[in-house]
Protein backbone atom coordinates (compact mmCIF):
# COMPACT_ATOMS: atom_id res chain seq x y z
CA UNK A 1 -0.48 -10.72 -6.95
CA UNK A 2 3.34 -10.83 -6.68
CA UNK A 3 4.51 -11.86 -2.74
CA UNK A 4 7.63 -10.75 -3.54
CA UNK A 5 6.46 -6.95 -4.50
CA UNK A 6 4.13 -5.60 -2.21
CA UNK A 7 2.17 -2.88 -2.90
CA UNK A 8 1.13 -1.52 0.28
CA UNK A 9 -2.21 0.81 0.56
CA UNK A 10 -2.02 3.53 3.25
CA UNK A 11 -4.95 5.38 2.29
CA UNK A 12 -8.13 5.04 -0.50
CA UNK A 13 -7.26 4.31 -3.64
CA UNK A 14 -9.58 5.26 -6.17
CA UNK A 15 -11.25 2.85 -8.49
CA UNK A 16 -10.75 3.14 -12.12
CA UNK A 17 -7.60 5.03 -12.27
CA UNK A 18 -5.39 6.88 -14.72
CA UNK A 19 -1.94 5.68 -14.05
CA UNK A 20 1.04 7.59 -14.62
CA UNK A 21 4.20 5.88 -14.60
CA UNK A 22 7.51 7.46 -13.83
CA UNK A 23 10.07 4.51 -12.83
CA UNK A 24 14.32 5.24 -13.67
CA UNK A 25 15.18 4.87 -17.27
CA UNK A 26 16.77 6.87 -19.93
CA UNK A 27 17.66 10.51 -19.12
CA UNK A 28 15.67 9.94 -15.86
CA UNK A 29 12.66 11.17 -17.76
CA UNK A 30 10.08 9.77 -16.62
CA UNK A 31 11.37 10.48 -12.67
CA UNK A 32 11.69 13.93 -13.87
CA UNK A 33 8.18 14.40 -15.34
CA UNK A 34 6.15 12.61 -12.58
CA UNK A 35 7.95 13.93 -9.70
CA UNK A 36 6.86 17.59 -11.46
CA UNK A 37 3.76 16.54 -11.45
CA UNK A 38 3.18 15.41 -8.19
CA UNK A 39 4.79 18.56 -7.08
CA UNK A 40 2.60 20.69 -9.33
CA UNK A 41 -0.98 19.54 -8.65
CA UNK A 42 -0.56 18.60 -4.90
CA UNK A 43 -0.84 14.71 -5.32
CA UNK A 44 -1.31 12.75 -1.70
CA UNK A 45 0.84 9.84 -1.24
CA UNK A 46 -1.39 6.78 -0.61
CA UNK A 47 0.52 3.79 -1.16
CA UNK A 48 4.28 2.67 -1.54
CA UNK A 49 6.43 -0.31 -3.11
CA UNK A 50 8.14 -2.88 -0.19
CA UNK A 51 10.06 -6.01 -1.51
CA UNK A 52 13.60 -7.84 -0.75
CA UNK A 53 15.04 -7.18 -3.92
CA UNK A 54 15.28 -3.52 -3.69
CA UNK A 55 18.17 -2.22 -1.44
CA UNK A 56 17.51 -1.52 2.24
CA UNK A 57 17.11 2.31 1.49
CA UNK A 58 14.53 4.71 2.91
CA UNK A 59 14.26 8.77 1.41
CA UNK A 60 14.36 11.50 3.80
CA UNK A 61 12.50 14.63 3.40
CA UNK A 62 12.29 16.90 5.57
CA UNK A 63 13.89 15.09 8.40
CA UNK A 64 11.00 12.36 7.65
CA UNK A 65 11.52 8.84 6.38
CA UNK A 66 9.62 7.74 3.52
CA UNK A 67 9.56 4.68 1.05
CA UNK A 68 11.24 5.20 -2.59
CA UNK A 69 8.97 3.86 -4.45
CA UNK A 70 5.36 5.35 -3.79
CA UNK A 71 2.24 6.16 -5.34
CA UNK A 72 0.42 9.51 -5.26
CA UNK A 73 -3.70 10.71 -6.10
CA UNK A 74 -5.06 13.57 -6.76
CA UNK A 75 -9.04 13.00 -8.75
CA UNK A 76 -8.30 9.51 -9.61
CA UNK A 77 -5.07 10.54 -11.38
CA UNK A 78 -2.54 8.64 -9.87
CA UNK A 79 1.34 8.94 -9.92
CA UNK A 80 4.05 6.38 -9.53
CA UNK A 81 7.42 7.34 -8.97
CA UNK A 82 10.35 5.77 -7.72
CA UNK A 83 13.28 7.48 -6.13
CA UNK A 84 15.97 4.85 -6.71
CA UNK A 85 17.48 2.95 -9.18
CA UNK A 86 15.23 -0.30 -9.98
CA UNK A 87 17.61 -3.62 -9.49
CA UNK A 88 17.81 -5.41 -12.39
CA UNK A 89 16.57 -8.69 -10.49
CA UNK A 90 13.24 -6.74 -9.68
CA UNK A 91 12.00 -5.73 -12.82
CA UNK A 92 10.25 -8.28 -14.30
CA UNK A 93 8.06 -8.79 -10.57
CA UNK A 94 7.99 -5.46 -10.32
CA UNK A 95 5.72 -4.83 -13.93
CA UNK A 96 3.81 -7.77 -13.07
CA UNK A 97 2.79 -6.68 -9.53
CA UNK A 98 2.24 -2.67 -11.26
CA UNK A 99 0.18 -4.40 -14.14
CA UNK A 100 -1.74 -6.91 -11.69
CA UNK A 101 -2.33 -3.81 -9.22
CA UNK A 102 -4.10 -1.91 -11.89
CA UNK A 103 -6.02 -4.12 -13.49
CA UNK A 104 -7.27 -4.97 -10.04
CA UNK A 105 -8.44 -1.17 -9.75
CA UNK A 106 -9.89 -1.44 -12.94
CA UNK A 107 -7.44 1.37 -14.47
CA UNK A 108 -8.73 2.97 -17.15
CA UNK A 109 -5.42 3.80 -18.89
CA UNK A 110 -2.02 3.28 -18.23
CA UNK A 111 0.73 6.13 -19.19
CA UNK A 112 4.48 5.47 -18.90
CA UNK A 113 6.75 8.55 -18.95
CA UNK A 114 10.47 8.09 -20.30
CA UNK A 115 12.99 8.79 -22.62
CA UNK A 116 14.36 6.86 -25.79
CA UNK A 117 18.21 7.59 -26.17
CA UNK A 118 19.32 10.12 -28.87
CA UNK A 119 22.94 10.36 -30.41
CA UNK A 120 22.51 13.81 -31.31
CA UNK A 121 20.46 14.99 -28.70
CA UNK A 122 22.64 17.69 -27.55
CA UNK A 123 22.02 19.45 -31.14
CA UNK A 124 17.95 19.46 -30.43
CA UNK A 125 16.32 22.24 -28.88
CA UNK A 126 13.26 20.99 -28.29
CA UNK A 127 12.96 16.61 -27.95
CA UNK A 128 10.66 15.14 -29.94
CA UNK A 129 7.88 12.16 -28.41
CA UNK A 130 7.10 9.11 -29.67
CA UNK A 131 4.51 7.08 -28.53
CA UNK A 132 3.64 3.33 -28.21
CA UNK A 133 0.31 1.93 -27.23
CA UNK A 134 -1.28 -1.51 -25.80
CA UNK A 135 -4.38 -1.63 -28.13
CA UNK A 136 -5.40 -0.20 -31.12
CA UNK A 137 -7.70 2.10 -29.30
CA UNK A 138 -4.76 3.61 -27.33
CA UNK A 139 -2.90 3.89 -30.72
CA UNK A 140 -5.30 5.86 -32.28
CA UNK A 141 -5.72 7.88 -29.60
CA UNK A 142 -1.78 8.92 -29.74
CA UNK A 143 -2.18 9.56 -33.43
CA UNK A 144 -5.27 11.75 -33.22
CA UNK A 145 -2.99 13.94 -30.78
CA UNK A 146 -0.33 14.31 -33.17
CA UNK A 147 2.32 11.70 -31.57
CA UNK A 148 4.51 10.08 -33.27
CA UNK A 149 4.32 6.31 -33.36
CA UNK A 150 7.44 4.41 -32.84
CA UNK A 151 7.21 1.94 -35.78
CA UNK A 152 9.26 -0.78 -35.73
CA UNK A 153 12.03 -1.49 -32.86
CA UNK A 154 12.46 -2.96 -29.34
CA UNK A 155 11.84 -1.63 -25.93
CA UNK A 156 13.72 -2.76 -22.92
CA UNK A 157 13.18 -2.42 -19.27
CA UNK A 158 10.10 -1.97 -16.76
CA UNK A 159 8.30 -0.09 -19.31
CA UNK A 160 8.58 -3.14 -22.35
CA UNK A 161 7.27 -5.32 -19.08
CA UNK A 162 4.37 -2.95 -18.69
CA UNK A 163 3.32 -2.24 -22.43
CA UNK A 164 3.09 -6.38 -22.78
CA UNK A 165 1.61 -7.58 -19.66
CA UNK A 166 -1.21 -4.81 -20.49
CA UNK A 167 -1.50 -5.80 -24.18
CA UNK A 168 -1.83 -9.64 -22.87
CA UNK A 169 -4.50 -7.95 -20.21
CA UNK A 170 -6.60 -5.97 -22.38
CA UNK A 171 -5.51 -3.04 -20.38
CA UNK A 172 -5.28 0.08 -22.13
CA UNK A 173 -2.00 1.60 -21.63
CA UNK A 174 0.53 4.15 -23.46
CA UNK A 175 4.14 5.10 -23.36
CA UNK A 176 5.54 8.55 -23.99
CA UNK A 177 8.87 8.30 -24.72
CA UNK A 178 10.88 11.79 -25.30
CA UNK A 179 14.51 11.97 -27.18
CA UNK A 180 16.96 12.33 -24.25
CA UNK A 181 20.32 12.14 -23.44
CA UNK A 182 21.12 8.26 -22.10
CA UNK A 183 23.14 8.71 -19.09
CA UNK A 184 22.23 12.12 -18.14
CA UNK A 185 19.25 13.73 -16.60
CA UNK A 186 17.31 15.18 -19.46
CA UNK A 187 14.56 18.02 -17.71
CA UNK A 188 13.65 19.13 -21.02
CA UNK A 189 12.97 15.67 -22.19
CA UNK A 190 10.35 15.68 -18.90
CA UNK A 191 9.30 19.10 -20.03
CA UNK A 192 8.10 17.74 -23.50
CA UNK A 193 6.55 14.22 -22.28
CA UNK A 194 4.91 16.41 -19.64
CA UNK A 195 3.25 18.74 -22.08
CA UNK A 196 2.39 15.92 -24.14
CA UNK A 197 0.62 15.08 -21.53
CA UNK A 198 -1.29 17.49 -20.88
CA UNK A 199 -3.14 17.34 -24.19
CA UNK A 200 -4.22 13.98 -23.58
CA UNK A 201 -5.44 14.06 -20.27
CA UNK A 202 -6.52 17.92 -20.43
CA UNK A 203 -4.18 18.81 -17.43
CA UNK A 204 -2.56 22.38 -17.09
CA UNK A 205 1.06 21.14 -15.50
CA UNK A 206 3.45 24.13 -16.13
CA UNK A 207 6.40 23.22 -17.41
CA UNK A 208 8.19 26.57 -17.16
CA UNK A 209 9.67 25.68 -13.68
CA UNK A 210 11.50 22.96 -14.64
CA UNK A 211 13.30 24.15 -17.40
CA UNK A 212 14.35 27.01 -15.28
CA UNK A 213 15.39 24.10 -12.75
CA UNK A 214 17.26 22.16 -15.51
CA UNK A 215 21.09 22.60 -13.61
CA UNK A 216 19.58 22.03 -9.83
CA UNK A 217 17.92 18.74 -11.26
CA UNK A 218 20.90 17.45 -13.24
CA UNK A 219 22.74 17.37 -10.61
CA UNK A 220 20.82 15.90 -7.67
CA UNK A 221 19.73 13.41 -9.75
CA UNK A 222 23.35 12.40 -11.14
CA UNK A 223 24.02 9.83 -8.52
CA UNK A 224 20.71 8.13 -9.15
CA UNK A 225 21.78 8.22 -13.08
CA UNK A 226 24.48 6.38 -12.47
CA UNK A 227 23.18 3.26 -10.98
CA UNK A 228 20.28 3.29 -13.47
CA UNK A 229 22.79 3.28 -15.96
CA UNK A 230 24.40 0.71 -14.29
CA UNK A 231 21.36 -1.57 -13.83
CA UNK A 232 20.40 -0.82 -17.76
CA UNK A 233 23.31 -2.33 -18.83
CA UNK A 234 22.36 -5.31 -16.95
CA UNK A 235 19.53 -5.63 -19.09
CA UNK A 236 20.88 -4.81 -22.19
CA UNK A 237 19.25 -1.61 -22.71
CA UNK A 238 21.40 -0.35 -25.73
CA UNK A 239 19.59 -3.15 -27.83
CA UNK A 240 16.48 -1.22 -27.66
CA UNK A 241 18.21 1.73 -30.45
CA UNK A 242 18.38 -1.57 -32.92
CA UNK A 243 16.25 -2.10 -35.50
CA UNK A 244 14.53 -5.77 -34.99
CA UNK A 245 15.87 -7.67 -38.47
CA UNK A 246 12.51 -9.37 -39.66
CA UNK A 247 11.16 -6.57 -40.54
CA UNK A 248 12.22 -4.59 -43.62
């Protein structure tokens, strides 16, 4: 395990886990979706993300300080969600330690939430998702639900970190990745991963909310849009809308 993450447990974690990932990226998708869900089926916090090389920040709710990176559980479904904007410099540590974590809990799948940057997005009603998988088990089981798999291409950031270390772990593990806008919070992207969802785990998370939320959201999540954006540059995000050139 990672001594520069530390994933701290404050309560019982389950053992074999579903994991459901919703860390800043594109459109704040995956933020979006997971924070709904939380909020939607009750999840308890039992656990939360410490390490130097996130800023010395704590979230306040209610009057109450919490950490911004923290993990929820409701019937061995758990939820991971971070608040801030991930450092560049802690992204690589931070997949491993996630990865590591789960494996350790013997997860029994592992589903990232996000978005994949559209051009045209603002001329789509209703965003498509694509899905990537770990292991051919996982891929099939996208395809039997009628997802979309992302062919060829790259991925970049926390979720590329996860999808490998779990293929190189044997860890079966998904991402749902909806067409969003790239440096603006995208609740209808959320809305579609989230219902998405839904078919493959059989959960009943109603969406209707938070397309009726889709101003309030955009714009208290703004300022945490702009330092993800700033921190995917840093990683060269806009390489992942290239096509790799080996393959033709």
């Amino acid at each position: 395990m990672s001594s520069i993450i530390k994933i701290i447990e404050e309560k019982p974690i389950p053992s074999q886990p579903i994991v459901i990932n919703g860390l800043p990226d594109v459109g704040l998708v995956g933020v979006i979706a997971v924070s709904e869900m939380i909020s939607s089926l009750n999840m308890e916090e039992v656990a939360k993300v410490e390490s130097e090389l996130l800023p010395p920040i704590i979230v306040l709710h209610k009057g109450l300080p919490y950490a911004p990176i923290r993990f929820f559980n409701k019937n061995n479904l758990m939820a991971l969600v971070s608040e801030i904007a991930l450092p560049s410099l802690s992204v690589f540590p931070m997949a491993s330690e996630i990865v590591n974590w789960a494996r350790q809990k013997k997860a029994k799948l592992m589903i990232s939430l996000g978005g994949i940057a559209e051009p045209n997005r603002q001329n789509i009603e209703s965003p498509k998702v694509f899905g990537a998988a770990s292991t051919p088990t996982t891929l099939k089981n996208l395809e039997d639900h009628g997802i979309e798999i992302l062919g060829e291409g790259y991925l970049v950031g926390a979720y590329a970190l996860i999808l490998k270390n779990c293929a190189e772990m044997k860890i079966d593990s998904i991402a749902l990745l909806a067409q969003s806008f790239y440096n603006y919070p995208d609740p209808e992207a959320a809305a579609a991963v989230l219902t998405q969802l839904n078919k493959i785990l059989n959960l009943k998370i109603d969406v209707t909310d938070l397309l009726k939320k889709g101003e309030q959201i955009r714009l208290k999540a703004r300022d945490v849009m702009k330092r993800t954006q700033m921190e995917m540059e840093r990683m060269s995000k806009a390489q992942e809308y290239a096509s790799p050139p080996l393959y033709v």
